[in-house]
N, C-alpha and C. Protein backbone atom coordinates (compact mmCIF):
# COMPACT_ATOMS: atom_id res chain seq x y z
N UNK A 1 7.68 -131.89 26.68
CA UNK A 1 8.58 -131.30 27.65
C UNK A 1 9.47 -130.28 26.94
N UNK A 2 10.02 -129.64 27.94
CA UNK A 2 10.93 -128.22 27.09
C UNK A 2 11.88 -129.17 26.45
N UNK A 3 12.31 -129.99 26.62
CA UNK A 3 13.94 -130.65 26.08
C UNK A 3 13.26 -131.30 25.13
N UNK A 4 11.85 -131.63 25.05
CA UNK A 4 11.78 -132.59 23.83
C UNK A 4 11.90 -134.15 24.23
N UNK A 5 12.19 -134.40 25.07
CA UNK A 5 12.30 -135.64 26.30
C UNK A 5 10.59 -136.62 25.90
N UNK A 6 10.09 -136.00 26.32
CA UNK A 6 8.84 -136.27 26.69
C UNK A 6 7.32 -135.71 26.42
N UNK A 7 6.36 -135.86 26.55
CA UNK A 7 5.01 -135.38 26.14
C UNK A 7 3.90 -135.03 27.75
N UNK A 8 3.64 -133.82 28.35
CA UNK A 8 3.45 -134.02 28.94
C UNK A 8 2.18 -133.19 29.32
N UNK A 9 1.03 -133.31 30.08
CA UNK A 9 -0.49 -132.65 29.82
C UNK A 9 -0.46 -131.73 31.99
N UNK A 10 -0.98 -130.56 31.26
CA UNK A 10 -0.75 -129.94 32.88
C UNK A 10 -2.40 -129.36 32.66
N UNK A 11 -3.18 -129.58 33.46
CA UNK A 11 -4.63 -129.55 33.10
C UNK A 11 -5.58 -128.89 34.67
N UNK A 12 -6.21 -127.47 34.88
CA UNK A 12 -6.71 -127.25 35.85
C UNK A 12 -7.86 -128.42 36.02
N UNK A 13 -8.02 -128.63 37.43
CA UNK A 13 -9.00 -129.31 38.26
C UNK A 13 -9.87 -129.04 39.20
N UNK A 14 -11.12 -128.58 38.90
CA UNK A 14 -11.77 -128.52 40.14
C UNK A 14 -12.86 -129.40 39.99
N UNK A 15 -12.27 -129.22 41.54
CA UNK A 15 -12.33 -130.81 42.33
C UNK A 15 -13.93 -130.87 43.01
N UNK A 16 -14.34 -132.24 43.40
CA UNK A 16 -15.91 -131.54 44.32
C UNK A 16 -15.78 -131.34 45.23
N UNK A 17 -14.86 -130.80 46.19
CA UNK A 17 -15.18 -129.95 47.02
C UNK A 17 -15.20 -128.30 46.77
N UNK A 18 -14.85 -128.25 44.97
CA UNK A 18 -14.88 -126.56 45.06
C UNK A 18 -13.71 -126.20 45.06
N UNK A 19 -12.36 -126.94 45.61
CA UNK A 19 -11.53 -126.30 45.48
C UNK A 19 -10.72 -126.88 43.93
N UNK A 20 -9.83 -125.51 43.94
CA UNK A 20 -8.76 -126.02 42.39
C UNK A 20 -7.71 -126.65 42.73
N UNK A 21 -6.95 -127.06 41.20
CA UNK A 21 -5.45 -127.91 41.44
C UNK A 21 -5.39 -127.57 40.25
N UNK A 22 -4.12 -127.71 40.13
CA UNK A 22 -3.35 -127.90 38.67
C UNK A 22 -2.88 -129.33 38.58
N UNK A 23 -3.07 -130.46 38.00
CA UNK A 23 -2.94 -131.64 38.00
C UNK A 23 -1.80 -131.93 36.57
N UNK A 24 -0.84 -132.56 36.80
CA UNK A 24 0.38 -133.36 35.71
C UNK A 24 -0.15 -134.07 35.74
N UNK A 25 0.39 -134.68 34.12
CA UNK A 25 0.36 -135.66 33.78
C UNK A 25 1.19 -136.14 32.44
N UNK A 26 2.31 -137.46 32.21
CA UNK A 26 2.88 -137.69 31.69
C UNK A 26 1.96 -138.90 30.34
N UNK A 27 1.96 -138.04 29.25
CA UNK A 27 1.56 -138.79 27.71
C UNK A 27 2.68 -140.08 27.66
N UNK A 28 2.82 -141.34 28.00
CA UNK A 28 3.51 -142.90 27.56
C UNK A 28 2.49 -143.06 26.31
N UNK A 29 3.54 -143.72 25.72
CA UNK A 29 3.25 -143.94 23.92
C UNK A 29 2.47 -142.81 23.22
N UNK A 30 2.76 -141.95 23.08
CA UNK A 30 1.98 -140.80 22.64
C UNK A 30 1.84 -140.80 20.70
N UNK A 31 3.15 -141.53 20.43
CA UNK A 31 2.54 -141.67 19.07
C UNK A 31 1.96 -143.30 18.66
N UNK A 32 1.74 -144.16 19.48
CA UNK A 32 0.84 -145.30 19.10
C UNK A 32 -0.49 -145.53 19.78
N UNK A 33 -0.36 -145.48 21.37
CA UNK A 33 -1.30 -145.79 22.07
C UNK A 33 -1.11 -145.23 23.05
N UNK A 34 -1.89 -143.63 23.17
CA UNK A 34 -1.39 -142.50 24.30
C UNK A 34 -1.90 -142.97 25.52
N UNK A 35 -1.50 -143.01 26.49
CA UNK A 35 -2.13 -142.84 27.96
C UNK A 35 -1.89 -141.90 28.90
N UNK A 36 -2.56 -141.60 29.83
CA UNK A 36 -2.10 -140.68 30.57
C UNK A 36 -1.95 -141.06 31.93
N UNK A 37 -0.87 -140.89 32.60
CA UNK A 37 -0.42 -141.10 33.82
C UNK A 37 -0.43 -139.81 34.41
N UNK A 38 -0.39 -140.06 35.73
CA UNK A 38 -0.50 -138.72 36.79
C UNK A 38 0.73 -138.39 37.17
N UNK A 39 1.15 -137.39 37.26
CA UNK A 39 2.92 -137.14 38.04
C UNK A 39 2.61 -136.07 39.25
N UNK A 40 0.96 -135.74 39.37
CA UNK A 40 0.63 -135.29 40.72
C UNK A 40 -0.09 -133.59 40.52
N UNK A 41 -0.67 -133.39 41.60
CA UNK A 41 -1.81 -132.28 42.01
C UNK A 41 -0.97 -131.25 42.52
N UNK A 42 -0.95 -129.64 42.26
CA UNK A 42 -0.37 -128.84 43.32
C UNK A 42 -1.96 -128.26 43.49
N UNK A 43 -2.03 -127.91 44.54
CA UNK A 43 -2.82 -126.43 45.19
C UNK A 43 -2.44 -125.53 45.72
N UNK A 44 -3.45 -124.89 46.00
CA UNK A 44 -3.04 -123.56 47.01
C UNK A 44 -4.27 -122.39 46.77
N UNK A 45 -4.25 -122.09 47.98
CA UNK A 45 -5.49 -120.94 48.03
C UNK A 45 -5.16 -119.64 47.61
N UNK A 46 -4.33 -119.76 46.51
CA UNK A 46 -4.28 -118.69 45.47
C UNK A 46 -5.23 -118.94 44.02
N UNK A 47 -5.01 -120.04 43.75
CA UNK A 47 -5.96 -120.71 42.99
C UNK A 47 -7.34 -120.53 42.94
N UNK A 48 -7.92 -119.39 42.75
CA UNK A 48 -9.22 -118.55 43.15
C UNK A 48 -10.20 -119.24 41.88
N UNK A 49 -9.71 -118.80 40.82
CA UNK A 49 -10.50 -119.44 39.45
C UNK A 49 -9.82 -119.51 38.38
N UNK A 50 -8.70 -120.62 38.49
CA UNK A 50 -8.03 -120.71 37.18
C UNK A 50 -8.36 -120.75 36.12
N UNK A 51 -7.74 -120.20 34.78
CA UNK A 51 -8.55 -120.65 33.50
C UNK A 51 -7.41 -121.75 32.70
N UNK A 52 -6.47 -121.02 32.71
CA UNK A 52 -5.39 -121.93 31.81
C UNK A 52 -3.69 -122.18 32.71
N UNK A 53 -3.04 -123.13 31.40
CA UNK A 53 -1.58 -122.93 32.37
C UNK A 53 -0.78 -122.97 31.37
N UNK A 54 0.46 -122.79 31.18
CA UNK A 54 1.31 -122.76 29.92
C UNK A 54 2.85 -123.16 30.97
N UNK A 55 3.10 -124.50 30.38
CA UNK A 55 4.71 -124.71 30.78
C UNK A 55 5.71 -124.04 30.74
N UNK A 56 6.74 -123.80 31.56
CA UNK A 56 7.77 -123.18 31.47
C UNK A 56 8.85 -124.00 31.24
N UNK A 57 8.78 -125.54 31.83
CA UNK A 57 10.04 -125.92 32.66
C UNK A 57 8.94 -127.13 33.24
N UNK A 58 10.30 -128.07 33.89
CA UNK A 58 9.85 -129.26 34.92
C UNK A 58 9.38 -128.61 35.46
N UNK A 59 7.73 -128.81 36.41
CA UNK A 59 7.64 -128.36 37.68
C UNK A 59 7.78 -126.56 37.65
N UNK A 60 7.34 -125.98 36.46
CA UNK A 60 7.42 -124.63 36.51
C UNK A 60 6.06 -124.39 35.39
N UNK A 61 5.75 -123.17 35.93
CA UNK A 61 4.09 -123.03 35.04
C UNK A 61 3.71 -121.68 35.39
N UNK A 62 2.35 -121.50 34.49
CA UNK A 62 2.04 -120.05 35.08
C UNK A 62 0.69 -120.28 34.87
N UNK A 63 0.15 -119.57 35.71
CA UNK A 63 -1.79 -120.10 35.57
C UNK A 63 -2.09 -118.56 35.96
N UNK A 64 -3.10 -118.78 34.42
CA UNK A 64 -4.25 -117.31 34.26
C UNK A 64 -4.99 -117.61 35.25
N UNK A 65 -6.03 -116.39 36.40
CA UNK A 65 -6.35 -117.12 37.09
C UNK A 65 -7.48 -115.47 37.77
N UNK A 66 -9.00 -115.76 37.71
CA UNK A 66 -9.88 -114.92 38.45
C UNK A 66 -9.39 -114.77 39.55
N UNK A 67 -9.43 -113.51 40.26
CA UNK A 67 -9.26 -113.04 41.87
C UNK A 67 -11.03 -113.35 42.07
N UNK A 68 -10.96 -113.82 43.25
CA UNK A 68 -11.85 -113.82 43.91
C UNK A 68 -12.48 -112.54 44.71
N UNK A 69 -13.22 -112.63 44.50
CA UNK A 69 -13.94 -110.97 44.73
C UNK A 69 -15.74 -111.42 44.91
N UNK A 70 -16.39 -109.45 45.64
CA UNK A 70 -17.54 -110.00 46.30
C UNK A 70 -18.31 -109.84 44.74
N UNK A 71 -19.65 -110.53 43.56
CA UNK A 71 -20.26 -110.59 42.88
C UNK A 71 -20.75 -109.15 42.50
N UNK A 72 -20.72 -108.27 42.97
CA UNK A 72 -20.82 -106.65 42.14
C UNK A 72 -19.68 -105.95 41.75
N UNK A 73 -18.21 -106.65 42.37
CA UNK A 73 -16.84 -106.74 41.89
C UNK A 73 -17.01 -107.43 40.39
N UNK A 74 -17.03 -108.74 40.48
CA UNK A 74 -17.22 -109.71 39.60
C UNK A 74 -18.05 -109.18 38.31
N UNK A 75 -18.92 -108.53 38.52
CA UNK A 75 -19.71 -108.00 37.62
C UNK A 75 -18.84 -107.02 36.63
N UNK A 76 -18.19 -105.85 37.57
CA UNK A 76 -17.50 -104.83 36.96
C UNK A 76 -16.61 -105.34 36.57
N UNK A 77 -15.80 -106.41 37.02
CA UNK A 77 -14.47 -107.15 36.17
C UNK A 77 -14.90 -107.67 34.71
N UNK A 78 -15.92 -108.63 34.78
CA UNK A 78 -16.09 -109.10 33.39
C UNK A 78 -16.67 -108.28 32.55
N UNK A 79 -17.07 -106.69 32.92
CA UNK A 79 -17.71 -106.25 31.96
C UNK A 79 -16.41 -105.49 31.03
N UNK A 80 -15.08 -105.70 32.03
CA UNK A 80 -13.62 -105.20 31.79
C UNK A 80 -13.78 -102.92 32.21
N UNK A 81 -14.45 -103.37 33.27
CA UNK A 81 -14.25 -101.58 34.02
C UNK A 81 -13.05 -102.05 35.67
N UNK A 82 -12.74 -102.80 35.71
CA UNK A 82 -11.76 -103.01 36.63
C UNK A 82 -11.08 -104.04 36.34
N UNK A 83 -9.94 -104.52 36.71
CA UNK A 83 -9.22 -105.56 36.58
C UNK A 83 -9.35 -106.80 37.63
N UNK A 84 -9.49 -107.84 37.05
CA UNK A 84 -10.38 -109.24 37.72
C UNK A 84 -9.65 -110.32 37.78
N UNK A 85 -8.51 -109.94 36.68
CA UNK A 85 -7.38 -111.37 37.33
C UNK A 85 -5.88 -111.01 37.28
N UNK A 86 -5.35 -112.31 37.86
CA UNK A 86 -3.38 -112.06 37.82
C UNK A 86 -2.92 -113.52 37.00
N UNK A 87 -1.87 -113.21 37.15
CA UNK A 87 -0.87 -114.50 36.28
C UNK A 87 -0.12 -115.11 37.77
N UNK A 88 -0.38 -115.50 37.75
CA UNK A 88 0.61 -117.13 39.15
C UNK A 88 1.28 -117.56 38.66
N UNK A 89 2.89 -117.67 39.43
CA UNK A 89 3.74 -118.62 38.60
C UNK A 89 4.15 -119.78 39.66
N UNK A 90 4.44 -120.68 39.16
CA UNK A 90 5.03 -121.97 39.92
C UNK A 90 5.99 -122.28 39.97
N UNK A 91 7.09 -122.06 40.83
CA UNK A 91 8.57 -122.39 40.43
C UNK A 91 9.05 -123.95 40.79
N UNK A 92 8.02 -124.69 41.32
CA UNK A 92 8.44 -126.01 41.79
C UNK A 92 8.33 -126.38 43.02
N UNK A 93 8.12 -125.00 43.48
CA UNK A 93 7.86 -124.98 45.31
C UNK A 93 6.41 -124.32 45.75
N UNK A 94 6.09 -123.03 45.09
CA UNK A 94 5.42 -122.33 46.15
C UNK A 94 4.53 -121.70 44.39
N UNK A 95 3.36 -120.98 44.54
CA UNK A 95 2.92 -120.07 43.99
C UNK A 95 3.14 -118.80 44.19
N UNK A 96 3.38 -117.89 43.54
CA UNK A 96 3.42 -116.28 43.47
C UNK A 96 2.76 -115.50 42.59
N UNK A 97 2.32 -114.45 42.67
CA UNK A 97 1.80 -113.79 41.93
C UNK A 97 2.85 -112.93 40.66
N UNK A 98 2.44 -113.24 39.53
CA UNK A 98 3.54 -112.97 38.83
C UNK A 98 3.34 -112.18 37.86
N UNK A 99 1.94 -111.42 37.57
CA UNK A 99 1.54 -110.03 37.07
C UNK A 99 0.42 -109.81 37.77
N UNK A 100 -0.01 -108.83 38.38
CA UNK A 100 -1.33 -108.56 39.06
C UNK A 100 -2.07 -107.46 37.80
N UNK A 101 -3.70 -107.15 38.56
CA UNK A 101 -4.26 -106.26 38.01
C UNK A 101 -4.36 -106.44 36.34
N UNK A 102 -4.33 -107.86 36.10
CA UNK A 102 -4.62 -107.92 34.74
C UNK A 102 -5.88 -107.98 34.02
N UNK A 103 -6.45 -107.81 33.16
CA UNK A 103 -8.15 -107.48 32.44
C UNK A 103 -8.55 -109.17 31.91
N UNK A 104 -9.28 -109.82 32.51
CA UNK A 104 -9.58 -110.78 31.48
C UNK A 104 -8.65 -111.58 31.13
N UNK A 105 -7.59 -112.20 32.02
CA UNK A 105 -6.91 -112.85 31.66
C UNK A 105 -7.47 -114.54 31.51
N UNK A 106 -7.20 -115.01 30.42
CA UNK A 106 -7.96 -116.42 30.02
C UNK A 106 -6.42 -117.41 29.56
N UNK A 107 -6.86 -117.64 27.78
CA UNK A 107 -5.34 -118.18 27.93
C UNK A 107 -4.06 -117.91 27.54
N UNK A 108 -3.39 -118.92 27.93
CA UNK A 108 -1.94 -118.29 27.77
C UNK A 108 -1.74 -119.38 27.16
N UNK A 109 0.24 -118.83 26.50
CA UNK A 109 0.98 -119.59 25.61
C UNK A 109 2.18 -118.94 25.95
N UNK A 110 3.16 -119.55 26.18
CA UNK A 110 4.75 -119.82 26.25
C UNK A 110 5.25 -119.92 24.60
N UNK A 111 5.80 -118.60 24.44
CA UNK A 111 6.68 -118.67 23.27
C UNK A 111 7.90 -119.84 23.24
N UNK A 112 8.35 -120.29 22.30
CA UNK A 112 9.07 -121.51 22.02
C UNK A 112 10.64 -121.08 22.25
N UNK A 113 10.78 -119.78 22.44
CA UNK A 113 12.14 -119.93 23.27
C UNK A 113 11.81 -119.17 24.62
N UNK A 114 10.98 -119.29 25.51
CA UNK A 114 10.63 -118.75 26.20
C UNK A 114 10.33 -117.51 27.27
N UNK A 115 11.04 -116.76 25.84
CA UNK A 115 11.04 -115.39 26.63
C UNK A 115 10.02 -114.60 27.07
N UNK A 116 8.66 -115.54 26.14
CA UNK A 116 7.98 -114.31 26.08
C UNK A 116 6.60 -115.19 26.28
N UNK A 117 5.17 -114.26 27.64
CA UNK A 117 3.87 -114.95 27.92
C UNK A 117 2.92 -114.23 27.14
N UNK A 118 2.04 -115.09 26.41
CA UNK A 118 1.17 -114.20 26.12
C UNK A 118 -0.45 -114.73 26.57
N UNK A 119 -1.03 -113.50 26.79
CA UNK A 119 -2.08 -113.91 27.48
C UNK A 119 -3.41 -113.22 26.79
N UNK A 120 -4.23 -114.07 26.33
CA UNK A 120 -5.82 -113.79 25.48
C UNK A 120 -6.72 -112.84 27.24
N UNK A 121 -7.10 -111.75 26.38
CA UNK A 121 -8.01 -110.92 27.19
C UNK A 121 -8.79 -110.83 27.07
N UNK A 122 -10.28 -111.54 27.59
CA UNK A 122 -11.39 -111.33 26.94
C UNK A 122 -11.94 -109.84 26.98
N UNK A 123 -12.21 -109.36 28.37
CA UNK A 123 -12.91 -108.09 28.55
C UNK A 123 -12.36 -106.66 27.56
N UNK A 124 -10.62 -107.26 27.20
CA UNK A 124 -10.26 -106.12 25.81
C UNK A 124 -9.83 -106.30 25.30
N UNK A 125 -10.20 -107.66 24.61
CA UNK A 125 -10.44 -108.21 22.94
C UNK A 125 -8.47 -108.35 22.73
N UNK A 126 -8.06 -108.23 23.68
CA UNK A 126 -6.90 -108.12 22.94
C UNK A 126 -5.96 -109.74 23.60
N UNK A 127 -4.60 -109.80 22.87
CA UNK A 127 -3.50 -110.72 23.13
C UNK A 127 -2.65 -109.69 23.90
N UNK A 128 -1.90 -110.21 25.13
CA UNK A 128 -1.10 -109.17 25.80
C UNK A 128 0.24 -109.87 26.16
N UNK A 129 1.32 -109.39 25.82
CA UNK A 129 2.18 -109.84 25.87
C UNK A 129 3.09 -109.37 27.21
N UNK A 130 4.03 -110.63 27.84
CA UNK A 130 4.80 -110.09 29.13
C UNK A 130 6.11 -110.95 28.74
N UNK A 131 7.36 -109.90 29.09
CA UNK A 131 8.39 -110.67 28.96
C UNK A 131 8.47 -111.24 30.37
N UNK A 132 9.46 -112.19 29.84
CA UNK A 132 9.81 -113.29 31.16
C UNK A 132 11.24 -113.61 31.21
N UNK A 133 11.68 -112.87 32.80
CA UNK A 133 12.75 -113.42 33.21
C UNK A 133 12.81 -114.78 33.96
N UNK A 134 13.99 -115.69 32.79
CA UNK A 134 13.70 -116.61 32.87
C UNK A 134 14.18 -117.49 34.76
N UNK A 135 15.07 -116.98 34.92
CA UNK A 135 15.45 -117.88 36.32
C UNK A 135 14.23 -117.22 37.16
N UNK A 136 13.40 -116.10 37.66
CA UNK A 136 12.64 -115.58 38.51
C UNK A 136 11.26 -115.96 38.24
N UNK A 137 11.37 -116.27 36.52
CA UNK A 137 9.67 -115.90 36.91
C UNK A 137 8.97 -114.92 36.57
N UNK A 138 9.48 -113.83 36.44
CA UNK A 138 8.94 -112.44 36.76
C UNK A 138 8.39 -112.09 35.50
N UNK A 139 7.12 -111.84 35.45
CA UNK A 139 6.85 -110.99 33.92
C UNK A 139 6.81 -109.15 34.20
N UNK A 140 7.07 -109.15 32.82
CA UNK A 140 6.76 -107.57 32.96
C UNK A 140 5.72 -107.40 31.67
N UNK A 141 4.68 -106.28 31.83
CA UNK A 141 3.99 -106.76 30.35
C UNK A 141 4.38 -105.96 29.63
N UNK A 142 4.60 -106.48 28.48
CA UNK A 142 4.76 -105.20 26.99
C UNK A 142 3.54 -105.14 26.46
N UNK A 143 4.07 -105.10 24.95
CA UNK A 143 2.66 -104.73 23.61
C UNK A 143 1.25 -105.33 24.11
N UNK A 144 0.55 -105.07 23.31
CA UNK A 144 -0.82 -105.72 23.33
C UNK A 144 -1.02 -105.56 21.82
N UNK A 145 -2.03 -106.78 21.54
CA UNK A 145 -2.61 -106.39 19.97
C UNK A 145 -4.42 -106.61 19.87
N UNK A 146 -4.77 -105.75 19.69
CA UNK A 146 -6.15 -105.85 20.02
C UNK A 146 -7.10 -106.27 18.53
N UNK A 147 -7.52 -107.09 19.07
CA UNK A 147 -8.69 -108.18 18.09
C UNK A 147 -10.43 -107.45 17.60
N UNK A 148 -10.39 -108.19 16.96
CA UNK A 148 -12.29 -107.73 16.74
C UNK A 148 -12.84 -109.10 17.58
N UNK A 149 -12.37 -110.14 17.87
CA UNK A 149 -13.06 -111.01 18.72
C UNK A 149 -12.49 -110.98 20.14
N UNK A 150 -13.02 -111.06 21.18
CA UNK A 150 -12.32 -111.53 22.58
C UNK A 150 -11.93 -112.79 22.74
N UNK A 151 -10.80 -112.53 23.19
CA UNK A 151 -9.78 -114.27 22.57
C UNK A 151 -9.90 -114.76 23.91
N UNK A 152 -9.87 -116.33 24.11
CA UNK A 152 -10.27 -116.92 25.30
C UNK A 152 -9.05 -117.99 25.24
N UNK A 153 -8.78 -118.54 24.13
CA UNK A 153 -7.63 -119.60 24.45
C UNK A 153 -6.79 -119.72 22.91
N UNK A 154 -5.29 -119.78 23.29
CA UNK A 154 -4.19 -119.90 22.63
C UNK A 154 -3.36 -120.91 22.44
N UNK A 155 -2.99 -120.77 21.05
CA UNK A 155 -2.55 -122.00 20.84
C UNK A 155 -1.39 -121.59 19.36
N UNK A 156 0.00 -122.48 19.08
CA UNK A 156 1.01 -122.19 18.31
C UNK A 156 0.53 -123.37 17.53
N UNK A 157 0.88 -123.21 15.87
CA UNK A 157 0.92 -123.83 14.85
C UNK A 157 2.26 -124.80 14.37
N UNK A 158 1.99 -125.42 14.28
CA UNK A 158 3.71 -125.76 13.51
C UNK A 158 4.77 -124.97 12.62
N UNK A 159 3.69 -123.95 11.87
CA UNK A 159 5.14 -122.57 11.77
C UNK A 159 5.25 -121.51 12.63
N UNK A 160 4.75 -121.91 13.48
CA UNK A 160 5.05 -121.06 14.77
C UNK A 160 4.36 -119.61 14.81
N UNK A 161 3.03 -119.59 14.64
CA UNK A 161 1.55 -118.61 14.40
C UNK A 161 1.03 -119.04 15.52
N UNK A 162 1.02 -117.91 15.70
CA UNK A 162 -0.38 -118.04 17.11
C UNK A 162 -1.49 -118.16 16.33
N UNK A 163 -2.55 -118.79 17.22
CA UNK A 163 -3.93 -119.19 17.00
C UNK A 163 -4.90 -118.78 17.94
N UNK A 164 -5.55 -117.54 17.64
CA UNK A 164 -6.93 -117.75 19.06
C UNK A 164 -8.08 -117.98 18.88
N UNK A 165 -8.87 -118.66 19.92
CA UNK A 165 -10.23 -118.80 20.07
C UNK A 165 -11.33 -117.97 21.10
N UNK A 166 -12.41 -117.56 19.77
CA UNK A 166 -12.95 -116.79 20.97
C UNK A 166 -14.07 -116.78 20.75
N UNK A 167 -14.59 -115.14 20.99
CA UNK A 167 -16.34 -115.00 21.17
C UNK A 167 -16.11 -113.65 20.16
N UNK A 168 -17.50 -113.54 18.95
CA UNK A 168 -17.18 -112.27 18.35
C UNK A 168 -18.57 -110.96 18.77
N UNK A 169 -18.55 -111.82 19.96
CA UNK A 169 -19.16 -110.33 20.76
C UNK A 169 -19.19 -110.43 22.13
């Protein structure tokens, strides 16, 4: 949890009927004998094709996430000649769209004082960074740093290094 309180797993779900969720869940005994409890499902038919989610806050999140589009769309998105996904944020109530027109957005990571989203691009190899105002929500994007691999998922070290995983073609 942001306070350090707690240990807690926020994990996309799709479900068999096809549709998505973002599903909580609270880590009890996490350093002897972890389990995982549920603290509950959001949806919403914004939820087109999530890839990842990165905490903000109780009940606050942001999910990388495919637009749904007709399959010769889809085509030109992943080849990265149009833009194929947005960033969704969750404030506790509702979903919003909280960067549109983004390339390949996969995963994300919440900097540790949270100013700042960054999001792995596959279709242009790069990490893209958005600041974040913190009471709204709102990103705006800054820098980018572009890779020789297309980064798919992110992750912080204990000295506080980003880490990505990807594909090197």
């Amino acid at each position: 949890s942001p306070d350090g309180s707690g240990v807690y797993l926020l994990a996309v779900n799709r479900r068999a009927n096809g549709r998505f969720s973002i599903d909580s869940f609270e880590v009890t005994n996490p350093a002897t004998k972890p389990v995982l409890v549920s603290q509950g499902t959001i949806g919403s038919g914004l939820l087109t094709d999530p890839q990842d989610v990165a905490a903000a806050g109780a009940g606050n999140f942001y999910v990388s996430n495919n637009i749904a589009m007709p399959a010769f769309l889809r085509r030109l998105a992943d080849w990265g000649a149009i833009p194929g996904s947005n960033i969704l944020h969750f404030n506790g109530m509702m979903f919003r769209a909280a960067a549109e027109d983004v390339y390949g957005a996969n995963g994300l990571l919440l900097t540790p004082d949270g100013n700042q989203l960054l999001a792995a691009s596959t279709t242009t190899r790069s990490i893209k960074s958005f600041s974040r105002e913190m009471m709204s929500g709102n990103l705006t994007e800054g820098s980018s740093l572009t890779l020789d691999a297309a980064p798919e998922k992110l992750s912080l070290d204990a000295r506080g290094e980003v880490w990505a995983a990807g594909h090197d073609s």
